[in-house]
N, C-alpha and C. Protein backbone atom coordinates (compact mmCIF):
# COMPACT_ATOMS: atom_id res chain seq x y z
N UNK A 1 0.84 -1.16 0.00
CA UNK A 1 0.00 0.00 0.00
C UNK A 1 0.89 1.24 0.00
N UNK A 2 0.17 2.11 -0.78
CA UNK A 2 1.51 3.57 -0.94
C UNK A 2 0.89 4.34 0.21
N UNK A 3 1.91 4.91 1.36
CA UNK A 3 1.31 5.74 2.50
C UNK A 3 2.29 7.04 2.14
N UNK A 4 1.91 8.20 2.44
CA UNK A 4 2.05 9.72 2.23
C UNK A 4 2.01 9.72 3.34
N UNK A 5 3.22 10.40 4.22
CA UNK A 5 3.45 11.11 5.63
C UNK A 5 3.44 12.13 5.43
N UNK A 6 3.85 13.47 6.24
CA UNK A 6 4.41 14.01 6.14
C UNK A 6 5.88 14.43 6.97
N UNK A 7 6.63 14.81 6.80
CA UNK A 7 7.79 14.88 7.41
C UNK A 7 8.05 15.76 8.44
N UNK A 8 8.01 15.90 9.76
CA UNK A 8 8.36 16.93 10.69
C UNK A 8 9.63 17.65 10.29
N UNK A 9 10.35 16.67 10.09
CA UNK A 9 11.79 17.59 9.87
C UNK A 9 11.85 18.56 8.45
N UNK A 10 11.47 17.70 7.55
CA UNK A 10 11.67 18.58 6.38
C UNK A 10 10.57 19.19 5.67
N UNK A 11 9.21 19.07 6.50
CA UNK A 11 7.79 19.53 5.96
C UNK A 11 7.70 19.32 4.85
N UNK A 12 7.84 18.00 4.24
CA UNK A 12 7.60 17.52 2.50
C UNK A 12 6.74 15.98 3.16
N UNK A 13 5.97 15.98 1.94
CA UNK A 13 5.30 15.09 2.45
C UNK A 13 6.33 13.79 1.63
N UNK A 14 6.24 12.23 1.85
CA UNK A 14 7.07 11.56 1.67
C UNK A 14 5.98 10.34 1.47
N UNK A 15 6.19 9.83 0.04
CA UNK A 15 5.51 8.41 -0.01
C UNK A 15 6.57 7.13 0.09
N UNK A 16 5.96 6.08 0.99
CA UNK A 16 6.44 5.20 0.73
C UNK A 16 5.26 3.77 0.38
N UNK A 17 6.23 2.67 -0.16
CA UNK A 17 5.27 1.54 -0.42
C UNK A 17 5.51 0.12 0.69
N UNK A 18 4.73 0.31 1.53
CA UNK A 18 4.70 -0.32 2.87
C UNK A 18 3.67 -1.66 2.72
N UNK A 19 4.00 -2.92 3.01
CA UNK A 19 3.14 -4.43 2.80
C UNK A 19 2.81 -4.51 3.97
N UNK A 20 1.03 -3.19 4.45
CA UNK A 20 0.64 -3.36 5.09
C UNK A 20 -1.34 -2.85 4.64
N UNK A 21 -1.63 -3.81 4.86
CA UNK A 21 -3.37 -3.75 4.85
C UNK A 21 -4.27 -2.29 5.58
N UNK A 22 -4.97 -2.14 5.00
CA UNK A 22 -6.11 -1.09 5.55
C UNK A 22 -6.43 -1.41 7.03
N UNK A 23 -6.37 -2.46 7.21
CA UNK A 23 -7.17 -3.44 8.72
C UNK A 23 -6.00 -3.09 9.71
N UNK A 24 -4.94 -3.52 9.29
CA UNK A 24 -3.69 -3.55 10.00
C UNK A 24 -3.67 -2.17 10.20
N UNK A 25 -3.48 -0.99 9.28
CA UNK A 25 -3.18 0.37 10.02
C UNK A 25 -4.52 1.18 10.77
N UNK A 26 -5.93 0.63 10.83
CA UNK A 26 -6.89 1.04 11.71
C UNK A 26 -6.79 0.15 12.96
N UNK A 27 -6.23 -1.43 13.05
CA UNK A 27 -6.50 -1.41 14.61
C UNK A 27 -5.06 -0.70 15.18
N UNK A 28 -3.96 -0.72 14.52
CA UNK A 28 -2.57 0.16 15.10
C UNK A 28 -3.53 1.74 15.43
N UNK A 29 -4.04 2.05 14.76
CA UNK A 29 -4.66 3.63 15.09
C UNK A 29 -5.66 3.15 16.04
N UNK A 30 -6.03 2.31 16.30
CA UNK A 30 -7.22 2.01 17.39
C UNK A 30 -6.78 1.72 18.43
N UNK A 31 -5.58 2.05 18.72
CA UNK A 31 -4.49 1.79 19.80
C UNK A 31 -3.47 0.27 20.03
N UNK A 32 -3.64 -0.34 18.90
CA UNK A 32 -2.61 -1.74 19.63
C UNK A 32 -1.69 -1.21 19.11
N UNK A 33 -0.47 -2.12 19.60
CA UNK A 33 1.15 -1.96 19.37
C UNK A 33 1.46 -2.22 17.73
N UNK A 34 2.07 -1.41 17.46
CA UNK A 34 2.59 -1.12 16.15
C UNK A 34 3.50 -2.48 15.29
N UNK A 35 4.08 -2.83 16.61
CA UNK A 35 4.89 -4.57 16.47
C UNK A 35 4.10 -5.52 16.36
N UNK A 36 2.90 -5.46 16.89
CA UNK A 36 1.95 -6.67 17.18
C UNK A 36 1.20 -6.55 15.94
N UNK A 37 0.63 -5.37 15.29
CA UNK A 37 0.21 -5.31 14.41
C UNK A 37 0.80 -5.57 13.24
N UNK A 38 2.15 -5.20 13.02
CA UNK A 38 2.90 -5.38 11.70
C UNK A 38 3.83 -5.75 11.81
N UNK A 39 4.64 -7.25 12.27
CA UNK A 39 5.24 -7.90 12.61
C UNK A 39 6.30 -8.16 11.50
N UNK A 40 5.82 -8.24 10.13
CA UNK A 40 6.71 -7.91 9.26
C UNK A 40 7.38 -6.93 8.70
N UNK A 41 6.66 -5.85 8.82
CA UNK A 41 7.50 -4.51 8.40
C UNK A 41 8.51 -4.12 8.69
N UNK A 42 9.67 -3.49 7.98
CA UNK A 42 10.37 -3.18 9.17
C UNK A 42 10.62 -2.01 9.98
N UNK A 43 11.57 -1.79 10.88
CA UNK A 43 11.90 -0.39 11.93
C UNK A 43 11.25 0.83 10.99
N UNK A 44 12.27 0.40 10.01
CA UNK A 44 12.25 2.30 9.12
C UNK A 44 11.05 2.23 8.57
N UNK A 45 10.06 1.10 8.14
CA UNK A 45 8.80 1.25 7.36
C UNK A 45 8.02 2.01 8.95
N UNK A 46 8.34 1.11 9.93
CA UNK A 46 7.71 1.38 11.45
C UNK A 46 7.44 2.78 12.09
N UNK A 47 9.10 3.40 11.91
CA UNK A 47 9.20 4.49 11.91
C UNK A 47 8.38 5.64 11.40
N UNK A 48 8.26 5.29 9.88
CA UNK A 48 7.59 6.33 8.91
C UNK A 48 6.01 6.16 9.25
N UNK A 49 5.30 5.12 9.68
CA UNK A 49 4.68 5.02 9.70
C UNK A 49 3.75 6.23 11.10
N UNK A 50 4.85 6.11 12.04
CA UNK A 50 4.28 6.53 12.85
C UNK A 50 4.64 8.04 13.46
N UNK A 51 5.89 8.49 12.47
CA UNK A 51 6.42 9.65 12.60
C UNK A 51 6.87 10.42 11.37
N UNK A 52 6.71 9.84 10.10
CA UNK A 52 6.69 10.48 8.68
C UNK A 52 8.33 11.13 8.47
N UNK A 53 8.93 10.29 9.25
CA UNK A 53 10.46 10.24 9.20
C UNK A 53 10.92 9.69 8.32
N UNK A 54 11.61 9.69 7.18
CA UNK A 54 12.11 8.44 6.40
C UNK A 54 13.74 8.46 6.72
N UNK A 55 14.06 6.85 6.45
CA UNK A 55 15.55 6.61 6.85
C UNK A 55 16.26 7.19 6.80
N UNK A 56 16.59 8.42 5.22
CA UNK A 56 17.61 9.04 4.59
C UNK A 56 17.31 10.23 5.70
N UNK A 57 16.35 11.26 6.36
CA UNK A 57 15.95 12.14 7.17
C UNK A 57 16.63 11.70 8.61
N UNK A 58 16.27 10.11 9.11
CA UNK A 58 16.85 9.84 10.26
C UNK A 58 18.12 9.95 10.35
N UNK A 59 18.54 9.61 9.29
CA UNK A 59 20.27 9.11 9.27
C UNK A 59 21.34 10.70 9.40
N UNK A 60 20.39 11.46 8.59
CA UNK A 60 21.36 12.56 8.13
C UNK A 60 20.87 13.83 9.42
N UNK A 61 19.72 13.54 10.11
CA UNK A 61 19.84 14.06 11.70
C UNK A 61 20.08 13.67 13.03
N UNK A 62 20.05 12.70 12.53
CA UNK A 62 20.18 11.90 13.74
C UNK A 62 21.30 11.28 14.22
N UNK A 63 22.18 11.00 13.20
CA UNK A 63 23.49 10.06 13.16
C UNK A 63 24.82 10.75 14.08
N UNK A 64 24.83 9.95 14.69
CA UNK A 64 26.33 10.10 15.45
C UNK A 64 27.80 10.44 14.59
N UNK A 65 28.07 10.33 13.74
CA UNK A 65 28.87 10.35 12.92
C UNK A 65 28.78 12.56 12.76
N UNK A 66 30.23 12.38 12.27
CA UNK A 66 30.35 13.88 12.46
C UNK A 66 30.48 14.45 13.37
């Protein structure tokens, strides 16, 4: 499924293509755990999902390096 965040850090919105169901992202919004719900996805799909962060955004603010 293609999901559109938007990005806190860089205020662009950001699509990605995430192998996760309509069902799966309403009971995660209906409050269960994000792991329990999408057990396959991974961190950075996890991430975006729930903070419209994408990897290349995490890495290049976040990173220890430098």
């Amino acid at each position: 499924m293609q999901v559109t965040k938007l990005s806190p850090i860089s205020m662009k919105d950001h699509t990605r293509e995430i192998d996760v169901t309509q069902s799966q992202l309403d009971r995660w919004k209906a409050g269960e755990l994000i792991q329990n719900v999408m057990p396959s996805i991974s961190a950075d799909d996890r991430e975006f999902l729930m903070t419209g962060i994408t990897p290349e955004e995490w890495d290049a603010h976040f990173s220890d390096e430098g």
